[in-house]
Every structure is written in structure tokens, then in C-alpha cells.
Protein backbone atom coordinates (compact mmCIF):
# COMPACT_ATOMS: atom_id res chain seq x y z
CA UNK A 1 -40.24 39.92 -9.04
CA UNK A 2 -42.58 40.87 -6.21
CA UNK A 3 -41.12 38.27 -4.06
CA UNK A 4 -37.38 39.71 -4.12
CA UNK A 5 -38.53 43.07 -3.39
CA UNK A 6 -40.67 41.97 -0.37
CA UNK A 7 -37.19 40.15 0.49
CA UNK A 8 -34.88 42.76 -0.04
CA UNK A 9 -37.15 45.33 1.95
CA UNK A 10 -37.07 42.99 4.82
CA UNK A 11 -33.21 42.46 4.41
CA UNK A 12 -33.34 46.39 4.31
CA UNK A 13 -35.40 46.85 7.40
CA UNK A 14 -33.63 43.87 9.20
CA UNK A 15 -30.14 45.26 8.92
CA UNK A 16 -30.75 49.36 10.10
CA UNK A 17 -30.60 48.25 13.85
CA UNK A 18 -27.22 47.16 12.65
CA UNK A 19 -26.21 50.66 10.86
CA UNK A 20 -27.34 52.55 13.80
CA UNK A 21 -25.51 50.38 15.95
CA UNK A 22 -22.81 51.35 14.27
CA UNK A 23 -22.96 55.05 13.67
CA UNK A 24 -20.19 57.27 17.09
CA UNK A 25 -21.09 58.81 19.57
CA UNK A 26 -20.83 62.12 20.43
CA UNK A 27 -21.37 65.50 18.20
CA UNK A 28 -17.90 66.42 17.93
CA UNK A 29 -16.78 69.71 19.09
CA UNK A 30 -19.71 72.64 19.44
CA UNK A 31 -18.80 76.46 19.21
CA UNK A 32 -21.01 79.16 21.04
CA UNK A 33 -20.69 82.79 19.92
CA UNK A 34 -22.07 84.41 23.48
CA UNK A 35 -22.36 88.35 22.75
CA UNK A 36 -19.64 90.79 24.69
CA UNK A 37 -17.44 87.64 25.06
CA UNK A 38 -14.90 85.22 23.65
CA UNK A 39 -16.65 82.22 22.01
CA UNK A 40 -17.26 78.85 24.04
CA UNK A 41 -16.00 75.06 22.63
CA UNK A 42 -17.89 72.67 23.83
CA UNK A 43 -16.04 69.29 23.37
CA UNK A 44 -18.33 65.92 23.32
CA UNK A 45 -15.37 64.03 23.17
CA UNK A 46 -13.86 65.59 26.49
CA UNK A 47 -17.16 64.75 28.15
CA UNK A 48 -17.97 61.61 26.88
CA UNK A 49 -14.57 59.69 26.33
CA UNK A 50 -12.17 61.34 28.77
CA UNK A 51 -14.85 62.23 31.53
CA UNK A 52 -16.94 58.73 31.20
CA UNK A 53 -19.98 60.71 30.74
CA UNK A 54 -22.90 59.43 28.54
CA UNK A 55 -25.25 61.81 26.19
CA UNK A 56 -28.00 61.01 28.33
CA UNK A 57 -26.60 62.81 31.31
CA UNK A 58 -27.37 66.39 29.76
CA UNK A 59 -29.46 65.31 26.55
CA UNK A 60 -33.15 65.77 26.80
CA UNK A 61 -32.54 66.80 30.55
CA UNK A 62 -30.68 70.12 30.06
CA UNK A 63 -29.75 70.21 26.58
CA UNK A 64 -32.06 69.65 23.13
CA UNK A 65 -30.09 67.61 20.41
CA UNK A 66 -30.36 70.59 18.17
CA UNK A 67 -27.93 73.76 18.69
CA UNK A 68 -29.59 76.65 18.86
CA UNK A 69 -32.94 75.32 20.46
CA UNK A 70 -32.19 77.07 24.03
CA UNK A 71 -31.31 80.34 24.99
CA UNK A 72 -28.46 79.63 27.24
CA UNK A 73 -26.28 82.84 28.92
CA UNK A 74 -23.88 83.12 32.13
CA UNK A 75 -26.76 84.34 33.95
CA UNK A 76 -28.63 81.26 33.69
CA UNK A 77 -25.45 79.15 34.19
CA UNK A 78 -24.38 80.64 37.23
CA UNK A 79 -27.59 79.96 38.66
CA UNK A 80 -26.88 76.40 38.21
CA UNK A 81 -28.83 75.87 34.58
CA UNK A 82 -27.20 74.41 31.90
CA UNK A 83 -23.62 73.66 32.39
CA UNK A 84 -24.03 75.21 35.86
CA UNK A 85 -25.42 71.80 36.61
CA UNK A 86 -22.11 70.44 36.98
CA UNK A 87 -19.65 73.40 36.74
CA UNK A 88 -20.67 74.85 40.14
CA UNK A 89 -17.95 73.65 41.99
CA UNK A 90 -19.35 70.28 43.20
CA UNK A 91 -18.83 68.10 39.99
CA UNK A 92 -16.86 70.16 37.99
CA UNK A 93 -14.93 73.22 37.99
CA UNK A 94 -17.12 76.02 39.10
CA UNK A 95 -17.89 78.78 36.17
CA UNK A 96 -17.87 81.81 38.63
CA UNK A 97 -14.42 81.80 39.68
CA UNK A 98 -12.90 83.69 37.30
CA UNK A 99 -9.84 81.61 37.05
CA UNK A 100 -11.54 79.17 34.99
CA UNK A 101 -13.27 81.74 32.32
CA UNK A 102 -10.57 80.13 29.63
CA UNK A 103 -11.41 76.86 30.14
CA UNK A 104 -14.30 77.28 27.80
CA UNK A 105 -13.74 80.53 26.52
CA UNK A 106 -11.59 80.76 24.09
């Protein structure tokens, strides 16, 4: 009896590299509710699959995995924080023309 659990717990162990192998990428679609303006979607899947990005780009270097854990605003954007790092004009579309306000308010 003590032998098949010390097997199955190393079957167990042995097959989670596969599971999170396994598990998508991306965190779907994110919504920001900034005060005196129309909330922001942020789309993983436009970044990731359609722009060739990878979550390492922004994760852990301008963003924290959890939403919420930063205290983003235009302010800090335009000054090239957050997605300022690439919507300034150079990368991306830049977030001070106001032109391109609806491409992530909505």
C-alpha cells in the first residue's frame, strides 16, 4: 500500500511539468476603469498573437501579474511608463495624439 502511493505521488509530481506545459497563454482581455474617462481594454491576445509579443516583454518589467498591483494613470503613461513604453510613437501608436484616445478607450 505504501509502495503505490510513493508511486502515484511520483507519477503525480512527474506529470505537472506536462499540465503546465499545457495550460495558454495570455490573460485574456483586461478592463481599466480610469476616473473622469471612458474605460481601457487591454487585449493579451492583440499583443501576444497578432503583435508577436511575449508576456515577458512587459511582465515583471512594467507590469505585476496581478491587476490592480500598480497605480497606473495618463500622467505616468505619457511620460513614457507603462504602456508609454511602447505607445510613444516609436513602437507603437503614440497615446498623446489625441486621434488615438479610442484605440483603448472605449
Amino acid at each position: 500500500m505504501k509502495k503505490m502511493f510513493v508511486m502515484a505521488m511520483i507519477s503525480g509530481c512527474l506529470s505537472i511539468p506536462l499540465v503546465a506545459l499545457a495550460q495558454p497563454a495570455g490573460g485574456g482581455d483586461l478592463t481599466f476603469t480610469p476616473q473622469n474617462a471612458p474605460p481601457v481594454v487591454f487585449s493579451h491576445n492583440k499583443h501576444l498573437k497578432e503583435q508577436g509579443l511575449k508576456c515577458s516583454g512587459c511582465h515583471y518589467q512594467f507590469f505585476q501579474m496581478a491587476q490592480g498591483s500598480y497605480k497606473m494613470d495618463m500622467g505616468k503613461i505619457t511620460k513614457g511608463e507603462f504602456c508609454g513604453r511602447c505607445h510613444s510613437g516609436r513602437v507603437s501608436f503614440d497615446v498623446q495624439d489625441p486621434q488615438n484616445c479610442s484605440r483603448c478607450h472605449q
